[in-house]
PDB file of N, CA and C in Angstrom:
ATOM      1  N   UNK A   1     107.862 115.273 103.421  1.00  0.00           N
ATOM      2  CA  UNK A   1     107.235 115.272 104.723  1.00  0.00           C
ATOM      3  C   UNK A   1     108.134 115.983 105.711  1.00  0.00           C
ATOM      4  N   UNK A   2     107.122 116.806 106.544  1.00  0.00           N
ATOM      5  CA  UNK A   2     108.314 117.350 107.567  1.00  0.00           C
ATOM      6  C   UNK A   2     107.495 117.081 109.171  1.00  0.00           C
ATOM      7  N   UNK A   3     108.509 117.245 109.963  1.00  0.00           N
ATOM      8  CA  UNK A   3     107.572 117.151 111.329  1.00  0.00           C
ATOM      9  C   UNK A   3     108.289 118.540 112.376  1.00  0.00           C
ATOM     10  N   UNK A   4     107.161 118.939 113.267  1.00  0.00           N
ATOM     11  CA  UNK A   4     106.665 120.289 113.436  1.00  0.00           C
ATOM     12  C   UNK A   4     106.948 119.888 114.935  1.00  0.00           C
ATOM     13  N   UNK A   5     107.957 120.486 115.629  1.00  0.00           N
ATOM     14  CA  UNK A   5     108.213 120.986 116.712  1.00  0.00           C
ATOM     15  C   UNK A   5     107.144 122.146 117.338  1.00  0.00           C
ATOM     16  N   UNK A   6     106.066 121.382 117.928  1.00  0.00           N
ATOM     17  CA  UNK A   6     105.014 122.316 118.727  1.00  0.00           C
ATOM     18  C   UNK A   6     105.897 123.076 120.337  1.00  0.00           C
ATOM     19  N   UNK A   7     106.555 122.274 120.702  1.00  0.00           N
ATOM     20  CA  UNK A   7     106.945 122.116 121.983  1.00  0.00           C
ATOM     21  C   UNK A   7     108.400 121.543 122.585  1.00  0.00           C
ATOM     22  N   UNK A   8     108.924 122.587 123.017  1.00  0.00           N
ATOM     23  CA  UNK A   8     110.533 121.406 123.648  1.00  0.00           C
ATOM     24  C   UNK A   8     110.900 122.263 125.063  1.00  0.00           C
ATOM     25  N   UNK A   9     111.395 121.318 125.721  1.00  0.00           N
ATOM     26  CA  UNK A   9     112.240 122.067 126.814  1.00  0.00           C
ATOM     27  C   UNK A   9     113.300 120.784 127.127  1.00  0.00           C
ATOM     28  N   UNK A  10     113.540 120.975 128.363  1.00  0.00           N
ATOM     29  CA  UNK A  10     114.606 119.912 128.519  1.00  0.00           C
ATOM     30  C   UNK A  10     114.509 118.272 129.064  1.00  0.00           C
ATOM     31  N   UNK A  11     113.068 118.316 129.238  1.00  0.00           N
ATOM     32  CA  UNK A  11     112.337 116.805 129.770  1.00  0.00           C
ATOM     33  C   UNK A  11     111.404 116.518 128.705  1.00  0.00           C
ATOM     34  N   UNK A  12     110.799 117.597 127.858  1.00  0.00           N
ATOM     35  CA  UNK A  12     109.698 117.455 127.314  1.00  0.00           C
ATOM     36  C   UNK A  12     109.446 117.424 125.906  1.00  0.00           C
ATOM     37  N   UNK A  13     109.175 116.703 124.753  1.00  0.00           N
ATOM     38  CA  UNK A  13     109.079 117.221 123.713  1.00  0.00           C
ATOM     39  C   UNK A  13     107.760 117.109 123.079  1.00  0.00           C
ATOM     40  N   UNK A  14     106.930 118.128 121.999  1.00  0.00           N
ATOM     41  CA  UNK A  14     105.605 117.313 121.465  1.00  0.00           C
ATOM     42  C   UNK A  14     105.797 117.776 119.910  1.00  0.00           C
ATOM     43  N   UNK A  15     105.751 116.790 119.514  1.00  0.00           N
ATOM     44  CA  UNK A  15     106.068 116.855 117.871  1.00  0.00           C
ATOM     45  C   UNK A  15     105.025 116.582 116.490  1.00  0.00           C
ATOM     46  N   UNK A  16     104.735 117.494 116.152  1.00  0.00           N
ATOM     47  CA  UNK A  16     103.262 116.733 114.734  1.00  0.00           C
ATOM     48  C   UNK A  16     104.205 116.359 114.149  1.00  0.00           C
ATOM     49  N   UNK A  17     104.142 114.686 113.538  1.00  0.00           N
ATOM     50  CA  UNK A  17     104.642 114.171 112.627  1.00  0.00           C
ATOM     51  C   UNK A  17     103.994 113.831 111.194  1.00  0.00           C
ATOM     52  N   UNK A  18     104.904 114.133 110.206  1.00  0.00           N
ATOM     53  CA  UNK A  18     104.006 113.192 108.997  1.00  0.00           C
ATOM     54  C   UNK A  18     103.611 114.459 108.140  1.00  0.00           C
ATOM     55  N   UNK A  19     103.599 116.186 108.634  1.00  0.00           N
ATOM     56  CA  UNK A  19     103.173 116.763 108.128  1.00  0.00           C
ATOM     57  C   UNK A  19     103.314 116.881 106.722  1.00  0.00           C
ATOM     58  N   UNK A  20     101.951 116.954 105.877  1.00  0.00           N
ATOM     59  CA  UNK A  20     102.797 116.987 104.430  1.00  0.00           C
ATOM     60  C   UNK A  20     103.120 118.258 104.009  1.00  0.00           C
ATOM     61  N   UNK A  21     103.977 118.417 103.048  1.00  0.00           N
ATOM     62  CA  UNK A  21     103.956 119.735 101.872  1.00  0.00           C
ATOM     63  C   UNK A  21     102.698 119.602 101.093  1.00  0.00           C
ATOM     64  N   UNK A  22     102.031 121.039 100.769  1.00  0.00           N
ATOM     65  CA  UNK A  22     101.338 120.812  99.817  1.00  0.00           C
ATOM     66  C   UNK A  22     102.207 120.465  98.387  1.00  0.00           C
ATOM     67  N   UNK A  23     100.434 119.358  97.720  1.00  0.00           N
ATOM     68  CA  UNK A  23     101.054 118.716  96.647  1.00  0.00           C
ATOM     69  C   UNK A  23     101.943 116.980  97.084  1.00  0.00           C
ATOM     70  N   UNK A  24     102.712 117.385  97.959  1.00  0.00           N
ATOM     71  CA  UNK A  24     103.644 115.839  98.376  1.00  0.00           C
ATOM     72  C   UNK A  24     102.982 114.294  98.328  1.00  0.00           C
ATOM     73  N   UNK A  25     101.801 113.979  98.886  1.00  0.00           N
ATOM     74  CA  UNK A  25     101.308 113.638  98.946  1.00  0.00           C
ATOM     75  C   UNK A  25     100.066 112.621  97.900  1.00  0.00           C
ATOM     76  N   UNK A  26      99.457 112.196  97.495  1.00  0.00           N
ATOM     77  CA  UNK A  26      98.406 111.796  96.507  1.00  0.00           C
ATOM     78  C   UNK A  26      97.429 110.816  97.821  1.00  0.00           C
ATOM     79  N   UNK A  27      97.587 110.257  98.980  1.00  0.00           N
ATOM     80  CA  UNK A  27      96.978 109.559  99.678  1.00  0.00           C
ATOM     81  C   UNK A  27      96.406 110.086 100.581  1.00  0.00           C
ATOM     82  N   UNK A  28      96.257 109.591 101.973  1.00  0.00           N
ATOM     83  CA  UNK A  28      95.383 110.084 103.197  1.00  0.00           C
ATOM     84  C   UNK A  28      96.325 111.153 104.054  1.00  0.00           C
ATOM     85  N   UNK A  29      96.031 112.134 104.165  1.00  0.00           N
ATOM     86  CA  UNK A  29      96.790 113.166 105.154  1.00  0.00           C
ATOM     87  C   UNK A  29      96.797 112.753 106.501  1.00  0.00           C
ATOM     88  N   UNK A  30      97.773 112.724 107.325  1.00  0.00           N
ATOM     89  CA  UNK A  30      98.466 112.154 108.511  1.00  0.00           C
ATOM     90  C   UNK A  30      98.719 113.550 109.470  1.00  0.00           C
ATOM     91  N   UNK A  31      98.178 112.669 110.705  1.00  0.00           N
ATOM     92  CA  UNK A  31      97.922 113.997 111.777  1.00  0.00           C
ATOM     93  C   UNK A  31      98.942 113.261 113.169  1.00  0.00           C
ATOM     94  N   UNK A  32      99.690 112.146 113.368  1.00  0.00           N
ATOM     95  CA  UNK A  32     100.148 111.519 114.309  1.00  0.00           C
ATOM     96  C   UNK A  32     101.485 112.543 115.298  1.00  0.00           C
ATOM     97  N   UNK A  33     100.999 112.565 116.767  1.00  0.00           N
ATOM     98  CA  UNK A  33     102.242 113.392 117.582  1.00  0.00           C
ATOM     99  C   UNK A  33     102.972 112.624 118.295  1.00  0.00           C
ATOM    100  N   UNK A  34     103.940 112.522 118.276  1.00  0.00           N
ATOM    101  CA  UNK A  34     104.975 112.251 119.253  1.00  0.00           C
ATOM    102  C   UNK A  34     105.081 113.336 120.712  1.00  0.00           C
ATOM    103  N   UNK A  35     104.694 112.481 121.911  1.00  0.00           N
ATOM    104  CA  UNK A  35     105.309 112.974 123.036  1.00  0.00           C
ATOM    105  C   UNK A  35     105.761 112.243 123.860  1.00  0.00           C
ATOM    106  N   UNK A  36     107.259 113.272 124.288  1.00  0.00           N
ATOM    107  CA  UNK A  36     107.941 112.366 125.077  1.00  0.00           C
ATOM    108  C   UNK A  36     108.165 113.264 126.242  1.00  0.00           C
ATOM    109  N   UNK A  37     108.959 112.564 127.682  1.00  0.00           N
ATOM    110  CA  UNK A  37     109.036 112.429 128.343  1.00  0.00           C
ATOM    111  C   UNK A  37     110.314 112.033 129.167  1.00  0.00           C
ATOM    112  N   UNK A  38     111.524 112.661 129.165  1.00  0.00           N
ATOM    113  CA  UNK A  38     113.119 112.083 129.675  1.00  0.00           C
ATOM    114  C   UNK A  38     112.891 110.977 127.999  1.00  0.00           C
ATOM    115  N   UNK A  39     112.778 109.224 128.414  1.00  0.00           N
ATOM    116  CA  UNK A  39     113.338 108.659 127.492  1.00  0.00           C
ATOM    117  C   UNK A  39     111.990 107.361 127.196  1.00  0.00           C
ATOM    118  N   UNK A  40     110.991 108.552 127.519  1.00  0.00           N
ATOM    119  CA  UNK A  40     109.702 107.598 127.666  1.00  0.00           C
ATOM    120  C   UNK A  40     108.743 108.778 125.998  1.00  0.00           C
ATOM    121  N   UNK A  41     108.300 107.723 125.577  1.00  0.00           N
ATOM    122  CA  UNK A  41     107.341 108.612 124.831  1.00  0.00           C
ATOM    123  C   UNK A  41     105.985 107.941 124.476  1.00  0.00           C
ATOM    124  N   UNK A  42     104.968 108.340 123.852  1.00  0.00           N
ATOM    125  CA  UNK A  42     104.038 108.064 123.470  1.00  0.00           C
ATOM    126  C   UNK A  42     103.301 108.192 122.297  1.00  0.00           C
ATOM    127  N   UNK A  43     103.222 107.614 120.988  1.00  0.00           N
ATOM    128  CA  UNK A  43     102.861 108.565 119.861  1.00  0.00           C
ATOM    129  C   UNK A  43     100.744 108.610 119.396  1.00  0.00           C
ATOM    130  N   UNK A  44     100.144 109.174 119.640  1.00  0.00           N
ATOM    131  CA  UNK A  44      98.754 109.778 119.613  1.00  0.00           C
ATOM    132  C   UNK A  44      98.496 109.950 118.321  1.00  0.00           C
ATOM    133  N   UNK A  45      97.244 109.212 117.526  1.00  0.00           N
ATOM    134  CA  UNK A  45      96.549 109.665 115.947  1.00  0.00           C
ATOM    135  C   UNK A  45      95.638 109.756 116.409  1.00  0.00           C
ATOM    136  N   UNK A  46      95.327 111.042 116.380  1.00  0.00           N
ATOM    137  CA  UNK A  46      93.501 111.429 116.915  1.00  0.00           C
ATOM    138  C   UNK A  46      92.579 111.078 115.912  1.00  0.00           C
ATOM    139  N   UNK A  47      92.802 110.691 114.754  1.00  0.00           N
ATOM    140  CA  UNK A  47      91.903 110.253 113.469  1.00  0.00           C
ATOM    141  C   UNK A  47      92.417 111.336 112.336  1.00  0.00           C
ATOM    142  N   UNK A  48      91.302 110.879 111.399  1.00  0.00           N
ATOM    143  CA  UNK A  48      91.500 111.867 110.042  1.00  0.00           C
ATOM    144  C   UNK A  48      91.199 112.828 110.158  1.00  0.00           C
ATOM    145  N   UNK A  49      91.301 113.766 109.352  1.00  0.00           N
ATOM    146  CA  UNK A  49      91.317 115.278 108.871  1.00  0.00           C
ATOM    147  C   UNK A  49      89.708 115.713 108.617  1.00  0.00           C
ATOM    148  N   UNK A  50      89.039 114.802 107.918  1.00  0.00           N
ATOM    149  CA  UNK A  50      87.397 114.768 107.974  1.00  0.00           C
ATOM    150  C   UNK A  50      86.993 114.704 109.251  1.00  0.00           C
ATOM    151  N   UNK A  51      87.075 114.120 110.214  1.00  0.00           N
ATOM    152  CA  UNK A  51      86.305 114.028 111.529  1.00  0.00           C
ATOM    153  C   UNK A  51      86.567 115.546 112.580  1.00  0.00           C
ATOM    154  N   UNK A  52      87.624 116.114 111.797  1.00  0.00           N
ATOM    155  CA  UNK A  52      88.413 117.727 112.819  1.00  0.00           C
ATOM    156  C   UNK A  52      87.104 118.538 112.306  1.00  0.00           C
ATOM    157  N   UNK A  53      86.347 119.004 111.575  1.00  0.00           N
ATOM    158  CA  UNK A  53      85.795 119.920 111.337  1.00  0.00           C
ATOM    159  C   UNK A  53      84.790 120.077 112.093  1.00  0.00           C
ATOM    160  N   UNK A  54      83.596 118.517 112.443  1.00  0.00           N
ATOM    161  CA  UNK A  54      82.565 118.159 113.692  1.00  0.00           C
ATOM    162  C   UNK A  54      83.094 118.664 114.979  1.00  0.00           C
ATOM    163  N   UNK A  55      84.439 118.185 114.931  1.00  0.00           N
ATOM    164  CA  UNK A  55      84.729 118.261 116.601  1.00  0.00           C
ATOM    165  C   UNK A  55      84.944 119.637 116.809  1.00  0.00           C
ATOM    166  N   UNK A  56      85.620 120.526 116.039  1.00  0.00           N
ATOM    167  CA  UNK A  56      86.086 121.792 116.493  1.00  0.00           C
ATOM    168  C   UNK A  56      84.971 122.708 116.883  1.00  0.00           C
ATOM    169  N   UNK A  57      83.653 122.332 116.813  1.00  0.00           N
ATOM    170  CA  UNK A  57      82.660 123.072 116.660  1.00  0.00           C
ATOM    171  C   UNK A  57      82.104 122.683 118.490  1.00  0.00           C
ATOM    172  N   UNK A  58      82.704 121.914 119.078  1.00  0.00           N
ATOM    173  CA  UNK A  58      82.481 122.114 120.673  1.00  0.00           C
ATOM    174  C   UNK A  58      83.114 122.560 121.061  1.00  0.00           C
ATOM    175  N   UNK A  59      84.482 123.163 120.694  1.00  0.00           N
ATOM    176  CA  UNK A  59      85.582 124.050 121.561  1.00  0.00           C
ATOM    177  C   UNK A  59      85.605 125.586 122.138  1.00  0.00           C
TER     178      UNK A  59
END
C-alpha cells in the first residue's frame, strides 16, 4: 500500500491513503484522504469504487 501526496504546502496537506499496488490486495479497494490543516486534520471516505462511475457522469 502506498499513499499519494495530491497536495502540500506549508499549512496544508491532502493525501489519498490506502492506495493499492496492482495485485496487493485480494479485498475491497480503499479510496480514504487525509486533510490537514497546521495540526488539525480530517480524514474523508467518499464510498466505494462502484458508486465513482454513476457519479462522474454529472461532472
Amino acid at each position: 500500500m502506498r499513499n499519494i501526496k495530491l497536495f502540500e504546502s506549508v499549512d496544508h496537506r491532502f493525501i489519498l491513503l490506502n492506495e493499492s499496488e496492482p495485485g496487493e490486495e485480494d479485498g475491497v479497494r480503499s479510496n480514504q484522504y487525509l486533510i490537514t490543516h497546521h495540526n488539525d486534520g480530517v480524514l474523508l471516505d467518499p464510498g466505494g469504487f462502484g458508486v465513482m462511475p454513476s457519479t462522474q457522469s454529472f461532472l
